[in-house]
C-alpha atoms as a PDB file:
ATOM      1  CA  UNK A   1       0.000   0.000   0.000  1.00  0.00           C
ATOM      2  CA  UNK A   2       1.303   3.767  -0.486  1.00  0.00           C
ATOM      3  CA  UNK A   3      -0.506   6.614   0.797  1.00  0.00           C
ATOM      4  CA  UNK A   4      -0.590   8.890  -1.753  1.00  0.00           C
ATOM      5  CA  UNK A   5      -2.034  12.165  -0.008  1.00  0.00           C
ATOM      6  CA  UNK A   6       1.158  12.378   2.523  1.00  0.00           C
ATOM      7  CA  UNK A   7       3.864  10.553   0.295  1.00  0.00           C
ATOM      8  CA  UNK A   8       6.276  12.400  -2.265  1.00  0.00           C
ATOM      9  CA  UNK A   9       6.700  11.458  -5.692  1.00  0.00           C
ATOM     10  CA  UNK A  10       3.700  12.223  -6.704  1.00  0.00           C
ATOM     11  CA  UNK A  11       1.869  15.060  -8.056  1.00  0.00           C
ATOM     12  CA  UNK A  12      -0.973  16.528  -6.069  1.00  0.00           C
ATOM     13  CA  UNK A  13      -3.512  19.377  -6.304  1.00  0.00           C
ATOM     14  CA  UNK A  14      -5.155  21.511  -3.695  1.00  0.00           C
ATOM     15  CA  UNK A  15      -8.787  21.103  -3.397  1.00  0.00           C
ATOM     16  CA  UNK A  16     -10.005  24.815  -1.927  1.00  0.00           C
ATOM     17  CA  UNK A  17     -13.553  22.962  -0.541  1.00  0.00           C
ATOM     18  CA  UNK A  18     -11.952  20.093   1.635  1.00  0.00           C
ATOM     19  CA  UNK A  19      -8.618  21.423   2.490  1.00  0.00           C
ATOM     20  CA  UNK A  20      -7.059  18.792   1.424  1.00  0.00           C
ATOM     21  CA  UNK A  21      -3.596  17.969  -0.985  1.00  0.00           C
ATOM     22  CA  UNK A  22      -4.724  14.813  -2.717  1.00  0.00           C
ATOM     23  CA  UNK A  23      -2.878  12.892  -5.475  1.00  0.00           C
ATOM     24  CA  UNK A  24      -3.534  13.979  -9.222  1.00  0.00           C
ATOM     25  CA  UNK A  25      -1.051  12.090 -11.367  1.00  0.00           C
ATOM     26  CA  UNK A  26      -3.220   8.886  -9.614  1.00  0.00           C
ATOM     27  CA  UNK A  27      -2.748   5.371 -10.154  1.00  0.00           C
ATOM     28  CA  UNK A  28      -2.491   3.680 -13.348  1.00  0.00           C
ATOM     29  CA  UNK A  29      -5.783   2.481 -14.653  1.00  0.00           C
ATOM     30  CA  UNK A  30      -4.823  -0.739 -16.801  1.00  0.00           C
ATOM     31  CA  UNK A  31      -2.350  -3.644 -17.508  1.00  0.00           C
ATOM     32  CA  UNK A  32       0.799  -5.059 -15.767  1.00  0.00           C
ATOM     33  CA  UNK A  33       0.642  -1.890 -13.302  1.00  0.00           C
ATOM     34  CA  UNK A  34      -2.619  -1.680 -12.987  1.00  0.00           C
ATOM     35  CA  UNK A  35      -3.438   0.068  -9.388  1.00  0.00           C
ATOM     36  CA  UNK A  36      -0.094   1.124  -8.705  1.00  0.00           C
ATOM     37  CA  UNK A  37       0.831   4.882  -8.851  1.00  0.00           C
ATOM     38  CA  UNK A  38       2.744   7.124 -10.779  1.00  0.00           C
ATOM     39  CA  UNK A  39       5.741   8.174  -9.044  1.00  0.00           C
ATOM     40  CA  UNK A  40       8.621  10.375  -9.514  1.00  0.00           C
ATOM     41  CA  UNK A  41       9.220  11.646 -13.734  1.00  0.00           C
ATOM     42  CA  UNK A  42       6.080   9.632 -14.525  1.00  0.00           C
ATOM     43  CA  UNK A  43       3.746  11.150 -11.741  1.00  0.00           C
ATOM     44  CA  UNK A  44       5.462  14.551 -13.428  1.00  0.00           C
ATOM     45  CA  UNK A  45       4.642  13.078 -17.030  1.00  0.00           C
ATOM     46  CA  UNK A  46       0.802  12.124 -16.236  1.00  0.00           C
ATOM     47  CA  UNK A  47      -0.268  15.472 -14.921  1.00  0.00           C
ATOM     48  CA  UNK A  48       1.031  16.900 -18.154  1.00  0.00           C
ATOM     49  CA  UNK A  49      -0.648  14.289 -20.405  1.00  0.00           C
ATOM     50  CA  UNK A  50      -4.163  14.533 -18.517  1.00  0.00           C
ATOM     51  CA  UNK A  51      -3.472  18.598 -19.224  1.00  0.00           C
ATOM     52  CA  UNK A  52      -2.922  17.991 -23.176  1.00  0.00           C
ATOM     53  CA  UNK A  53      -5.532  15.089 -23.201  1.00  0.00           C
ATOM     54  CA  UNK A  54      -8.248  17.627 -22.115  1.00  0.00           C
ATOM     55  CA  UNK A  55      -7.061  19.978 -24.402  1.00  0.00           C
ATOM     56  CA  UNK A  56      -7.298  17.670 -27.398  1.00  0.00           C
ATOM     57  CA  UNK A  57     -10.336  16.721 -26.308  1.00  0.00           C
ATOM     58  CA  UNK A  58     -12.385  19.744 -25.571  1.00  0.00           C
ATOM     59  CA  UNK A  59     -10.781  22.475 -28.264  1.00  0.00           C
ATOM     60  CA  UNK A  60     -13.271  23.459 -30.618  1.00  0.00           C
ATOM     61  CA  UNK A  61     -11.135  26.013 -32.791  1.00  0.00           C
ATOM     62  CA  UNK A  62      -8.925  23.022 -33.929  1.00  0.00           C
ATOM     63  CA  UNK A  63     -12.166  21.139 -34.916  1.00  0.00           C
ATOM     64  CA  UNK A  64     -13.380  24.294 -37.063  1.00  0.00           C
ATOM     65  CA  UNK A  65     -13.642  23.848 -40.750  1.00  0.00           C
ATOM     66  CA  UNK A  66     -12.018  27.451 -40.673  1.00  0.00           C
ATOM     67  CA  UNK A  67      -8.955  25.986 -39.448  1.00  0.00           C
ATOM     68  CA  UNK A  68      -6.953  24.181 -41.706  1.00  0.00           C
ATOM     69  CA  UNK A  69      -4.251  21.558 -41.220  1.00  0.00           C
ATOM     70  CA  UNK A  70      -2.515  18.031 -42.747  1.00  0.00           C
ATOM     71  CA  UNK A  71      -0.986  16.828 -40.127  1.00  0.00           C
ATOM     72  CA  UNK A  72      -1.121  16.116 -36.245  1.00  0.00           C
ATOM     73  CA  UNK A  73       1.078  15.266 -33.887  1.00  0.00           C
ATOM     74  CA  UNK A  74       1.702  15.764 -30.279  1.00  0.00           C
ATOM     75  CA  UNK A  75       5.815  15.519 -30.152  1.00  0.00           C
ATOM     76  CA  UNK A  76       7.150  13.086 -27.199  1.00  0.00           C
ATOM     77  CA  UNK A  77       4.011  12.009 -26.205  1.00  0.00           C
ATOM     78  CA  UNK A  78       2.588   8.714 -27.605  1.00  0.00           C
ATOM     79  CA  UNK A  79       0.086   8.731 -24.826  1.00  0.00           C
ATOM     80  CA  UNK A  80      -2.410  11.225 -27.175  1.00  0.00           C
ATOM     81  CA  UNK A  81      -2.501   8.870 -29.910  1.00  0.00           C
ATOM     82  CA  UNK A  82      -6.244   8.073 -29.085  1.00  0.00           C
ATOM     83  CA  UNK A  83      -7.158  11.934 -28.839  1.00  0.00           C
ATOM     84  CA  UNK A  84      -5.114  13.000 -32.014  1.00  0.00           C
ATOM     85  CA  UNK A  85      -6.822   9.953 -33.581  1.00  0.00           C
ATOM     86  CA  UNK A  86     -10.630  11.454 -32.547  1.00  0.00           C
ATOM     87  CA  UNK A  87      -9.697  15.069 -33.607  1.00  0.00           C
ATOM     88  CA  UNK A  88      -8.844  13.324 -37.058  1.00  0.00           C
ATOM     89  CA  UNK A  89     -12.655  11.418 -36.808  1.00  0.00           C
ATOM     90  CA  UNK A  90     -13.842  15.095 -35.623  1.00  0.00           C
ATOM     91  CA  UNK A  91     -12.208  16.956 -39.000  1.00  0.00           C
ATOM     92  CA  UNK A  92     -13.500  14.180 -41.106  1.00  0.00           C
ATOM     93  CA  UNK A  93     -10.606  12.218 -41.769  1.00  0.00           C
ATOM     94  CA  UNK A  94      -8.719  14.730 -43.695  1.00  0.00           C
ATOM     95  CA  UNK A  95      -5.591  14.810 -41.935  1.00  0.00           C
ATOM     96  CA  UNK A  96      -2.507  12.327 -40.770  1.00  0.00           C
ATOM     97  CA  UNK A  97      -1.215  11.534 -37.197  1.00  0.00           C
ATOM     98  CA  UNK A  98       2.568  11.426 -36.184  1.00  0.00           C
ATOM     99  CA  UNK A  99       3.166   9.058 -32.785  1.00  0.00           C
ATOM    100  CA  UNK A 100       6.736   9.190 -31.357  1.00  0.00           C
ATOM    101  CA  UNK A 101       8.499   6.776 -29.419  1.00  0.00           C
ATOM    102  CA  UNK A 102       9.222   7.252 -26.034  1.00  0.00           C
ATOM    103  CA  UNK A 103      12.935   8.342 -25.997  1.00  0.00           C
ATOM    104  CA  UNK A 104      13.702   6.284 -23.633  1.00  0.00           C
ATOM    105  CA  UNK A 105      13.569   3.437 -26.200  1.00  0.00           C
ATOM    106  CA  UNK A 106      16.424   1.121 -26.606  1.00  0.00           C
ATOM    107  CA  UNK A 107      17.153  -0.289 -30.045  1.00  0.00           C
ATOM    108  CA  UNK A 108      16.928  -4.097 -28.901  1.00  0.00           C
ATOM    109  CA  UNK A 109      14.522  -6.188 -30.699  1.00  0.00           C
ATOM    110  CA  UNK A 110      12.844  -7.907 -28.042  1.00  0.00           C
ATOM    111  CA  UNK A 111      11.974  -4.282 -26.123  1.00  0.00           C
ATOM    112  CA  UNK A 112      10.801  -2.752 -29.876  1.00  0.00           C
ATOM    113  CA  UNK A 113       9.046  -5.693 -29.893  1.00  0.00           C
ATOM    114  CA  UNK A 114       7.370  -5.806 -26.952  1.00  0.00           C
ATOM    115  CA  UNK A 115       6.785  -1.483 -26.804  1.00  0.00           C
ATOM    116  CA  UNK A 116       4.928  -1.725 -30.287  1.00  0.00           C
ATOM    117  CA  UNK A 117       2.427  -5.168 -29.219  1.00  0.00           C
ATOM    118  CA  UNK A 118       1.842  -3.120 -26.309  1.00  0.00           C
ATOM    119  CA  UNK A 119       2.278  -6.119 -24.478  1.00  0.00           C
ATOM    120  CA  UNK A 120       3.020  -4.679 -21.328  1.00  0.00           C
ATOM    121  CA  UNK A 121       1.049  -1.523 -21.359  1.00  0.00           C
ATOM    122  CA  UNK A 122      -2.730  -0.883 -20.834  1.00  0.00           C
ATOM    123  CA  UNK A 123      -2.689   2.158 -22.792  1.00  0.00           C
ATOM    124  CA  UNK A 124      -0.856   4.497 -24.956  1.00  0.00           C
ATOM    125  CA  UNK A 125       2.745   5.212 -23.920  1.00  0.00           C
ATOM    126  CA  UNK A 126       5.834   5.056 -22.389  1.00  0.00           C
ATOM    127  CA  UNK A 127       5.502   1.413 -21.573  1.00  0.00           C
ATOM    128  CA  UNK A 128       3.659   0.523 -25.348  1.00  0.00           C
ATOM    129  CA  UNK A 129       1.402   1.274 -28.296  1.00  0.00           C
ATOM    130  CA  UNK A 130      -2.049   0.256 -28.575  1.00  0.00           C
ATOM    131  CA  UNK A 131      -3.939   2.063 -30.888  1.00  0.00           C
ATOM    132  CA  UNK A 132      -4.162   0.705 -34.463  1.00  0.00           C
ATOM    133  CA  UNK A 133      -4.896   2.507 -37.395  1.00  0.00           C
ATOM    134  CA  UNK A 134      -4.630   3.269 -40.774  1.00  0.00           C
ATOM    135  CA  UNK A 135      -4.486   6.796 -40.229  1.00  0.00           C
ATOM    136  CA  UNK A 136      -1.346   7.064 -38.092  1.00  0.00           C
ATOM    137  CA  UNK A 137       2.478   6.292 -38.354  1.00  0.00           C
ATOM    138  CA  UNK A 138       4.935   5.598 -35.581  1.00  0.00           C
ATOM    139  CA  UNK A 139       9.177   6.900 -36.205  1.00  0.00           C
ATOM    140  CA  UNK A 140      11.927   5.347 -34.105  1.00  0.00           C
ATOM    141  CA  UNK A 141      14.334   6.571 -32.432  1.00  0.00           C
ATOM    142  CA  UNK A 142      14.680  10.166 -31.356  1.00  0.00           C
ATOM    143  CA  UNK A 143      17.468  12.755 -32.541  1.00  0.00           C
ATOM    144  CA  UNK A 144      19.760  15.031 -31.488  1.00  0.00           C
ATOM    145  CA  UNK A 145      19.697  18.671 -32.447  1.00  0.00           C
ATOM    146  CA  UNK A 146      20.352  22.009 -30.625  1.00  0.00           C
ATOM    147  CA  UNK A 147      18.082  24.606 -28.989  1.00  0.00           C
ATOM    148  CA  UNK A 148      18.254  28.327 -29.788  1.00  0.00           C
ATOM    149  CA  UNK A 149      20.917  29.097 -27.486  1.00  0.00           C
ATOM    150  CA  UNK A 150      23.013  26.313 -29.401  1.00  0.00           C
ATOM    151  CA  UNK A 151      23.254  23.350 -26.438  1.00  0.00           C
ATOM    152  CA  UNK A 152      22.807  19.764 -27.413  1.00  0.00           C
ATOM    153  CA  UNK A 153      18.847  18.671 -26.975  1.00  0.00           C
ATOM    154  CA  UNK A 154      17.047  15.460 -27.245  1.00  0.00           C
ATOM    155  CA  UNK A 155      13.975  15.531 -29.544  1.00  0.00           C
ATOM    156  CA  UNK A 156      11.061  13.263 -30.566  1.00  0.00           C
ATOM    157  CA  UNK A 157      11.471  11.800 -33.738  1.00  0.00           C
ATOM    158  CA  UNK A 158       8.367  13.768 -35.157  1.00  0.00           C
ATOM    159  CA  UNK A 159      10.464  17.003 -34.986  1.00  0.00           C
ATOM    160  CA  UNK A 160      12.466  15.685 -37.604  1.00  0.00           C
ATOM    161  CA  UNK A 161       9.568  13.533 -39.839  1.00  0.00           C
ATOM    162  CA  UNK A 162       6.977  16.731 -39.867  1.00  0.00           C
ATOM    163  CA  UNK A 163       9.665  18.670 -41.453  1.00  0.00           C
ATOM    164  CA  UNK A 164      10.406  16.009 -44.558  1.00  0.00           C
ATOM    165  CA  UNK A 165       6.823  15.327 -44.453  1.00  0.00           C
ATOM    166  CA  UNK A 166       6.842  19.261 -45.548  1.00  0.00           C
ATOM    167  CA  UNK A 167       9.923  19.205 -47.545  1.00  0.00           C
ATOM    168  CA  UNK A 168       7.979  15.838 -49.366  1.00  0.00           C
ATOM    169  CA  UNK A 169       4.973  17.867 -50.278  1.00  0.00           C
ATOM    170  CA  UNK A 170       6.919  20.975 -51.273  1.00  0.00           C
ATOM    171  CA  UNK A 171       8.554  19.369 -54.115  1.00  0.00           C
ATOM    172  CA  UNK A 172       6.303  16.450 -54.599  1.00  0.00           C
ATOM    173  CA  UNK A 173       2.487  15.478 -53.607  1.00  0.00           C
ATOM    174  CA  UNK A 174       0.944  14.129 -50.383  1.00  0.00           C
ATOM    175  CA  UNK A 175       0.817  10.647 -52.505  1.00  0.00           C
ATOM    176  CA  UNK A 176       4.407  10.978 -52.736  1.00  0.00           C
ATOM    177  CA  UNK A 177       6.148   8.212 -50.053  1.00  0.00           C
ATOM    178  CA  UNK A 178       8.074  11.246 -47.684  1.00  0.00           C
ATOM    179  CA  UNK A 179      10.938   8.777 -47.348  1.00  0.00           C
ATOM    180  CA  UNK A 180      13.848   7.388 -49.021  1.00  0.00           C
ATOM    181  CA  UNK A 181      17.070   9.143 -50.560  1.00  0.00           C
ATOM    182  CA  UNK A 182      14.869  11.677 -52.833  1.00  0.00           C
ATOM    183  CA  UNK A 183      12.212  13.399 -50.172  1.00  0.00           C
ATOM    184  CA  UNK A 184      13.017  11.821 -46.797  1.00  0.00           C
ATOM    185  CA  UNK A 185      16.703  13.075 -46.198  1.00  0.00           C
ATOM    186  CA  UNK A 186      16.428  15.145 -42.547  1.00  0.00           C
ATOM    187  CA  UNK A 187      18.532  18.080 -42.203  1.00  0.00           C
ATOM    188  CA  UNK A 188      17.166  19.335 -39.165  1.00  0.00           C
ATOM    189  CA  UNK A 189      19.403  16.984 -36.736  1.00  0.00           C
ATOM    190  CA  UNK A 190      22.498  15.582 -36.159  1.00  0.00           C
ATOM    191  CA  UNK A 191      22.088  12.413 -35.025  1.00  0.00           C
ATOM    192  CA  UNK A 192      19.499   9.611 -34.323  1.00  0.00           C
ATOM    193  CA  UNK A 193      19.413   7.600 -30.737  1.00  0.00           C
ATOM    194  CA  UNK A 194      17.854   7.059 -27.273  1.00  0.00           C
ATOM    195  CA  UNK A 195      18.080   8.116 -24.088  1.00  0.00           C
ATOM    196  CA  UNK A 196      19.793   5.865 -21.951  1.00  0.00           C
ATOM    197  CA  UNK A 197      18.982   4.551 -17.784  1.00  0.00           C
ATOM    198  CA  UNK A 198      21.366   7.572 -17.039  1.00  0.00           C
ATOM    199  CA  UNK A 199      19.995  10.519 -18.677  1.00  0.00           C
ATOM    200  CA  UNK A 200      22.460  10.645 -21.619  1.00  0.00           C
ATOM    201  CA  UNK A 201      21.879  10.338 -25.259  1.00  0.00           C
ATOM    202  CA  UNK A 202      23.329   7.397 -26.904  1.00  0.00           C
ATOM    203  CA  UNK A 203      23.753   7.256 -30.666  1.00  0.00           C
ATOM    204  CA  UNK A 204      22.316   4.406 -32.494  1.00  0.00           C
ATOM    205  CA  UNK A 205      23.056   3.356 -36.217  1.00  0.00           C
ATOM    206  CA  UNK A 206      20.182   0.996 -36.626  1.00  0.00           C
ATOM    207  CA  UNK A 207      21.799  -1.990 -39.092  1.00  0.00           C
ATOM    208  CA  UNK A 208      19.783  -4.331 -41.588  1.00  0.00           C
ATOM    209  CA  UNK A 209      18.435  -6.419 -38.722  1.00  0.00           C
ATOM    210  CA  UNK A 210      17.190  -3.387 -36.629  1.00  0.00           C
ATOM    211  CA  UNK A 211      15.093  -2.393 -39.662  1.00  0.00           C
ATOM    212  CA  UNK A 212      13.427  -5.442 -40.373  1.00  0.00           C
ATOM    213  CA  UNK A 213      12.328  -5.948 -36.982  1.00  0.00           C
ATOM    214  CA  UNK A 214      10.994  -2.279 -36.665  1.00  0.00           C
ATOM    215  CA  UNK A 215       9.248  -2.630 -40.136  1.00  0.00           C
ATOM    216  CA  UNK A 216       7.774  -5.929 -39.072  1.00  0.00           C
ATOM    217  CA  UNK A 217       6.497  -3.896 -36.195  1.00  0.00           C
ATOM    218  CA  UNK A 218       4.852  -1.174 -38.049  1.00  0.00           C
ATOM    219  CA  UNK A 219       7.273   1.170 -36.829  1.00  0.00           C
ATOM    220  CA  UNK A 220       9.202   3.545 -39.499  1.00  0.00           C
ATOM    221  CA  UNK A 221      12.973   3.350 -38.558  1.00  0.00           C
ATOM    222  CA  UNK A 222      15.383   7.103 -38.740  1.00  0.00           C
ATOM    223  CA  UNK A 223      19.043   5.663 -40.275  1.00  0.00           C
ATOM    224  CA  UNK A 224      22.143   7.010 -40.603  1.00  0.00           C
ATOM    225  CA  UNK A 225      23.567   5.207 -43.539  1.00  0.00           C
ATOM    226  CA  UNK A 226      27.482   5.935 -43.787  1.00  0.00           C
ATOM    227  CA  UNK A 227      28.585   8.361 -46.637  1.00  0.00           C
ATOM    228  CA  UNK A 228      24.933   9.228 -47.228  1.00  0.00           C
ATOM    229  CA  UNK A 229      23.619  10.877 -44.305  1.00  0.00           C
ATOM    230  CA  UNK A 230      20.501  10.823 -42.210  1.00  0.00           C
ATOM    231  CA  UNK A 231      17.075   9.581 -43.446  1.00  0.00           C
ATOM    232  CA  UNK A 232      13.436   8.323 -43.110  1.00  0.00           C
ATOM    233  CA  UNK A 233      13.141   5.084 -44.000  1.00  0.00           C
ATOM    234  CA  UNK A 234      10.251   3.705 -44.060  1.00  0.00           C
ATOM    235  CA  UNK A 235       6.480   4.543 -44.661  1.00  0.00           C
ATOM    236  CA  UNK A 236       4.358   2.258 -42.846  1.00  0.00           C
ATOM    237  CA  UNK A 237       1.332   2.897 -41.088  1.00  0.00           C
ATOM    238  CA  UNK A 238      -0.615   1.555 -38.112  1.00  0.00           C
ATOM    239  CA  UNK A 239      -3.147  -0.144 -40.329  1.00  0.00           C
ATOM    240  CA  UNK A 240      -4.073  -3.542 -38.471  1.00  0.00           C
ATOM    241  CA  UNK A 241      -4.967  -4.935 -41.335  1.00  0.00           C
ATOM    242  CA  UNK A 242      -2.619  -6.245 -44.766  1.00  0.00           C
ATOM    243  CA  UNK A 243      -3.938  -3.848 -47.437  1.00  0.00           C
ATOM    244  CA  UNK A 244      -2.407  -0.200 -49.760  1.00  0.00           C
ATOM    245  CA  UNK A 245      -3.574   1.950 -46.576  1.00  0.00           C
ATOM    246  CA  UNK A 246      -0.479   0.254 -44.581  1.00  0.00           C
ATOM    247  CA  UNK A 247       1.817   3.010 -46.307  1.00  0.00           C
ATOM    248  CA  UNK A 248       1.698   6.651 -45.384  1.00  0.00           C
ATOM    249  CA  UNK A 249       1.435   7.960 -48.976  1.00  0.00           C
ATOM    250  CA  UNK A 250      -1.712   5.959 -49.612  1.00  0.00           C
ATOM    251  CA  UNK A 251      -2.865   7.103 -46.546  1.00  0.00           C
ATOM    252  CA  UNK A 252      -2.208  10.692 -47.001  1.00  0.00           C
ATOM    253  CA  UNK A 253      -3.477  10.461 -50.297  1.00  0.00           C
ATOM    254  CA  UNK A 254      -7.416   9.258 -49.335  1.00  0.00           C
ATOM    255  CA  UNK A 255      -7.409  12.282 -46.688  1.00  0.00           C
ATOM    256  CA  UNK A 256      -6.202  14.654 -49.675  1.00  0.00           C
ATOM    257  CA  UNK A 257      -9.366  13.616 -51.740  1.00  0.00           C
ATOM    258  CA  UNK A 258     -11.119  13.475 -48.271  1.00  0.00           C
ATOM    259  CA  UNK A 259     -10.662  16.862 -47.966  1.00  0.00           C
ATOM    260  CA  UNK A 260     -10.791  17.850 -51.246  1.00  0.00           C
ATOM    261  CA  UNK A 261     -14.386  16.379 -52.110  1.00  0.00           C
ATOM    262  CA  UNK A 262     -15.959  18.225 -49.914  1.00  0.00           C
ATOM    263  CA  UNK A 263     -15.924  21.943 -51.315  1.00  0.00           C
ATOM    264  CA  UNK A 264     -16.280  19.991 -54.138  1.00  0.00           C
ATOM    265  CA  UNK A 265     -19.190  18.817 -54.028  1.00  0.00           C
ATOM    266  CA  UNK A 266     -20.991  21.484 -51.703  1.00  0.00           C
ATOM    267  CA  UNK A 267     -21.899  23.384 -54.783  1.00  0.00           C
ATOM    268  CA  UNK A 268     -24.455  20.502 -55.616  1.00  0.00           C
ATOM    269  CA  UNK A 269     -26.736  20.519 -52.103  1.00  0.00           C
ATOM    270  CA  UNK A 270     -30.205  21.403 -52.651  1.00  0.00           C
ATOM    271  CA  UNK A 271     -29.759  20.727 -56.404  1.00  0.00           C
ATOM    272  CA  UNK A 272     -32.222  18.373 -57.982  1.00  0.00           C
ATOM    273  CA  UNK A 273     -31.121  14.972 -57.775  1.00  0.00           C
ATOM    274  CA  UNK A 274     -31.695  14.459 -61.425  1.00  0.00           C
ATOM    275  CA  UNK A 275     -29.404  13.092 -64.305  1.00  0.00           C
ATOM    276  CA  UNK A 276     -28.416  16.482 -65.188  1.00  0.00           C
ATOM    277  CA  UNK A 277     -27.150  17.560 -61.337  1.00  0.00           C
ATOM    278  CA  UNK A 278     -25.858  14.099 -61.281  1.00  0.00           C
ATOM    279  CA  UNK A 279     -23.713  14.037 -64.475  1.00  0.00           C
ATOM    280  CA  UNK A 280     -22.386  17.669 -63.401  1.00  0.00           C
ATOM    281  CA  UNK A 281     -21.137  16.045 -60.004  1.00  0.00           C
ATOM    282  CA  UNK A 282     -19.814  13.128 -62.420  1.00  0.00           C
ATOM    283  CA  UNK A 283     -17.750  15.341 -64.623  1.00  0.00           C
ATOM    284  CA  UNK A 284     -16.759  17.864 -61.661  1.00  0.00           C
ATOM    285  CA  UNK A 285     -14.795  15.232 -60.040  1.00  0.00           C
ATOM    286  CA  UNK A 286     -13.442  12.809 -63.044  1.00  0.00           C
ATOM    287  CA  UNK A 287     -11.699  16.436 -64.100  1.00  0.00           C
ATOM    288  CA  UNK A 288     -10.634  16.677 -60.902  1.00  0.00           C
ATOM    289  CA  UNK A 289      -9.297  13.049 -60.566  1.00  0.00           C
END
């Protein structure tokens, strides 16, 4: 037992009407850990994630039509995978999700392994991945970059995909695959790698083997390849299912025409539904196709 109103390690918030400190990073809710609280950087990290959960959640100018983006993403924090997923549902499908790996990922097979089956998590994060979908892609491992005042920093890997996934669509299309030699070289970072048990950032040149088992695992893998430089390599998605939406750029491209069908056929409510409205709508979007 732990009594988590007079412990430390945890995080707790004043309630004004009882007088009381009680425990607001709580207990985990589900698998291996299930009951036990979160203590220490992970009581920290849950009060934080319940903060950006709710915010996902419950903003209403990200879910108006007035505001327009392609991508989502939520950089560090795998546990809003379910929330960026909804907002996607909530826009209509029109956009693409980016979920990082935690960086304190190590590059050994069986813990890849075991972090992408989710196998010992009950939800989304640090300790797995559970959420699958079509709609969604997963990077491994972080980088290293510097901040504005030119110090070494650790970043999630989606601070250096979202920027070839722009660099991809500025001299290509969204159907484009925003990996490979020609539109996924980064140039934003040094270096790929993890953080290791003591804090420090540890390099990590993922070879053949370390590839196959993160593409195996649905998870896109960041390599240094000697002579060439660093680069995305790979484009699979979360689909849980064997079909063309397991890629990225087939992905990307059904929430293009998502989003592009719709202004294009607003024109043609409240027209008769006749053959000649019909045939219009017919010709509108073979053009467009």
């Amino acid at each position: 037992l732990w009594n988590s109103i007079v412990s430390t390690g945890n995080v707790k918030r004043y309630d004004s009407a009882t007088g009381v400190w009680s425990t607001y990073s709580g207990n985990y809710d589900s698998g291996p850990k299930a009951g036990s609280p979160y203590m220490l950087r992970k009581a920290q990290r849950r009060a934080v994630v319940k903060a950006m959960q709710a915010v996902a959640t419950n903003n209403t100018k990200i879910r108006e039509e007035t505001t327009f983006f392609t991508l989502i993403a939520a950089p560090g924090y795998p546990e809003l995978a379910d929330e960026m997923l909804a907002l996607n549902v909530d826009r209509k499908e029109t956009a693409f999700v980016i979920i990082d790996t935690p960086l304190r990922l190590s590059p050994a097979s069986q813990t890849i392994i075991d972090w992408s089956t989710g196998v010992n998590a009950g939800t989304n994060g640090e300790d797995g991945i559970i959420t699958k979908s079509y709609e969604a892609a997963v990077y491994y491992p972080s980088v290293l970059t510097t901040d504005l005042n030119g110090y070494d920093v650790v970043a999630p890997a989606s601070y250096a995909v979202l920027r070839t996934y722009a660099y991809n669509d500025s001299i290509s299309y969204p159907w484009f695959a925003p990996a490979g030699l020609t539109r996924g070289v980064v140039t934003n970072c040094s270096n790929f790698g993890y953080v290791n048990n003591e804090g420090e950032f540890m390099p990590v040149a993922l070879n053949n083997g370390q590839r196959d088992t993160l593409y195996a695992n649905k998870m896109n893998p960041l390599v240094n390849f000697p002579g060439t430089g660093l680069v995305v390599f790979g484009q699979k998605t979360l689909s849980p299912i064997s079909s063309a939406l397991d890629r990225v750029n087939v992905a990307r491209l059904v929430a293009y025409l998502r989003e592009r069908f719709d202004p294009l056929a607003r024109p043609f409510i409240f027209e008769p539904n006749d053959q000649a409205t019909r045939s219009n709508v017919k010709t509108l979007f073979d053009g467009f196709l």
